[in-house]
C-alpha atoms as a PDB file:
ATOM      1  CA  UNK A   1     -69.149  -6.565  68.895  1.00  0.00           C
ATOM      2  CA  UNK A   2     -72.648  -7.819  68.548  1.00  0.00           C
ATOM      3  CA  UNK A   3     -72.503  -9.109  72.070  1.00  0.00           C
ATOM      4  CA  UNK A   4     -71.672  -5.164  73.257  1.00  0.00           C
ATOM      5  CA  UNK A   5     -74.158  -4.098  70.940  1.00  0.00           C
ATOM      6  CA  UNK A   6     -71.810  -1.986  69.293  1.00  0.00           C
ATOM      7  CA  UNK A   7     -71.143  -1.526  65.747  1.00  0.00           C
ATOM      8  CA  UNK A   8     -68.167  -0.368  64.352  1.00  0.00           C
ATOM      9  CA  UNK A   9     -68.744   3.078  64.173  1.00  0.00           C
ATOM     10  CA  UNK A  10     -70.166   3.147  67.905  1.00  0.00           C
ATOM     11  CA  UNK A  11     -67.015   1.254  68.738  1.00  0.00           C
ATOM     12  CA  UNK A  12     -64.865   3.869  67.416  1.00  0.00           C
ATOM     13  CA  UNK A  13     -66.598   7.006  68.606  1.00  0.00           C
ATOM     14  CA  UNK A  14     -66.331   5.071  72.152  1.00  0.00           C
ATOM     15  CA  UNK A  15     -62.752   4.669  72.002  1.00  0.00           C
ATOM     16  CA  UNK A  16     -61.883   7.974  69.936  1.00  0.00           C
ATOM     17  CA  UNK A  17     -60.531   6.434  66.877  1.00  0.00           C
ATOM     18  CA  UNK A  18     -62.078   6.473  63.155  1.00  0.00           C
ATOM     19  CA  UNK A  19     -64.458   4.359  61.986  1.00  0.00           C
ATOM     20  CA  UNK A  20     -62.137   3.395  59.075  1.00  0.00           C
ATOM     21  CA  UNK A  21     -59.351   2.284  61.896  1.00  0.00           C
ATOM     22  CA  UNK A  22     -61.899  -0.210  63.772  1.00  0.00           C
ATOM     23  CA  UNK A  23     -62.844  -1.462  59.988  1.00  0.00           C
ATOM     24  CA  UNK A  24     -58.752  -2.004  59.640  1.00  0.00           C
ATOM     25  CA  UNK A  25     -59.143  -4.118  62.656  1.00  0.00           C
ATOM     26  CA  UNK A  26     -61.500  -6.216  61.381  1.00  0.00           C
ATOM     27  CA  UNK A  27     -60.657  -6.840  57.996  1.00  0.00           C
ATOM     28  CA  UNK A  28     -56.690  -7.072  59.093  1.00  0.00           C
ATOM     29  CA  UNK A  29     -56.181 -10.609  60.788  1.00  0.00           C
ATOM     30  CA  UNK A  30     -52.507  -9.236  61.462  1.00  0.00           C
ATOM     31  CA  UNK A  31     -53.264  -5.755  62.272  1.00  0.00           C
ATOM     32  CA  UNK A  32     -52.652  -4.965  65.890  1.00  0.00           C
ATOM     33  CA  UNK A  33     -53.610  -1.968  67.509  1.00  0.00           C
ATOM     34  CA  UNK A  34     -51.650   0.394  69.698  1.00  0.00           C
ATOM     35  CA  UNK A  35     -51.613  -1.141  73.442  1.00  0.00           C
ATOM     36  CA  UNK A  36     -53.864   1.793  74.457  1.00  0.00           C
ATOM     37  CA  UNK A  37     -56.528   1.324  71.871  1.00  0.00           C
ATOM     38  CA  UNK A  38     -56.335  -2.458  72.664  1.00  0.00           C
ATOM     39  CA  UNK A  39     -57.102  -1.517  76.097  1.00  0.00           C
ATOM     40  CA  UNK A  40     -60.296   0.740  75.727  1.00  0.00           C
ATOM     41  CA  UNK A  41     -61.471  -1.437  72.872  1.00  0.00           C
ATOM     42  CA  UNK A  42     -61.411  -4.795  75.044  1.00  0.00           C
ATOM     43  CA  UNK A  43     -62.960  -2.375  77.939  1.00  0.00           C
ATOM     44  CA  UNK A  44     -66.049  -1.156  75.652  1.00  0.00           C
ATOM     45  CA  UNK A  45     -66.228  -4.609  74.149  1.00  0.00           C
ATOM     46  CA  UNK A  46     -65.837  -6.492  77.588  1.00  0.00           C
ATOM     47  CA  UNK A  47     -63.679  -9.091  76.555  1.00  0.00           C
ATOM     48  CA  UNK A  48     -59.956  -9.852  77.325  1.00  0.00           C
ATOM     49  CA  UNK A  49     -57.591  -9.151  75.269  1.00  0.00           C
ATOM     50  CA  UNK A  50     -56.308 -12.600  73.938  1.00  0.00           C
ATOM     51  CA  UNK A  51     -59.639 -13.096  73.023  1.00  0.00           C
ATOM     52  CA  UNK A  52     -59.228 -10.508  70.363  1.00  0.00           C
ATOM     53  CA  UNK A  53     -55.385 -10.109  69.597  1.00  0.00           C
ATOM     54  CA  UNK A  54     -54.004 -13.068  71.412  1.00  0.00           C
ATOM     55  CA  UNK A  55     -50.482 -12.178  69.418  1.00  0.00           C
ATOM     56  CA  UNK A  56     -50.129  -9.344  70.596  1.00  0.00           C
ATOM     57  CA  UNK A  57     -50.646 -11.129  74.170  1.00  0.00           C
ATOM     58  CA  UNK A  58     -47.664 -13.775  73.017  1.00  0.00           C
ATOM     59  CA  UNK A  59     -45.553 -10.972  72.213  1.00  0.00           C
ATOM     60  CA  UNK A  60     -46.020  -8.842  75.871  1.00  0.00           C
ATOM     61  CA  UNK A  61     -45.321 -12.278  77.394  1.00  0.00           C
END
């Protein structure tokens, strides 16, 4: 997030989730978001996705 600049609660305005939820994300280690959030997360945050939740990655696969 620091390399986007973004901090949580610019995160989760961008996405259209709560603040609280990107919070969950971080503090969760097995928290996995829905695919779509996932998806405009990694896009605001410009990273892949197994960077981030490579489980959930293992588990499409």
């Amino acid at each position: 997030m620091e390399d986007a600049k973004l901090t949580p609660r610019r995160l989760a305005t961008r996405i259209g989730v709560a603040p609280r939820t990107v919070e969950r994300w971080l503090t969760g280690a097995e928290l996995v978001p829905h695919a779509g959030n996932r998806v405009d997360a990694c896009r605001a945050l410009k990273v892949n996705e197994d960077v981030i939740w490579p489980k959930a990655v293992q588990v499409r696969s």
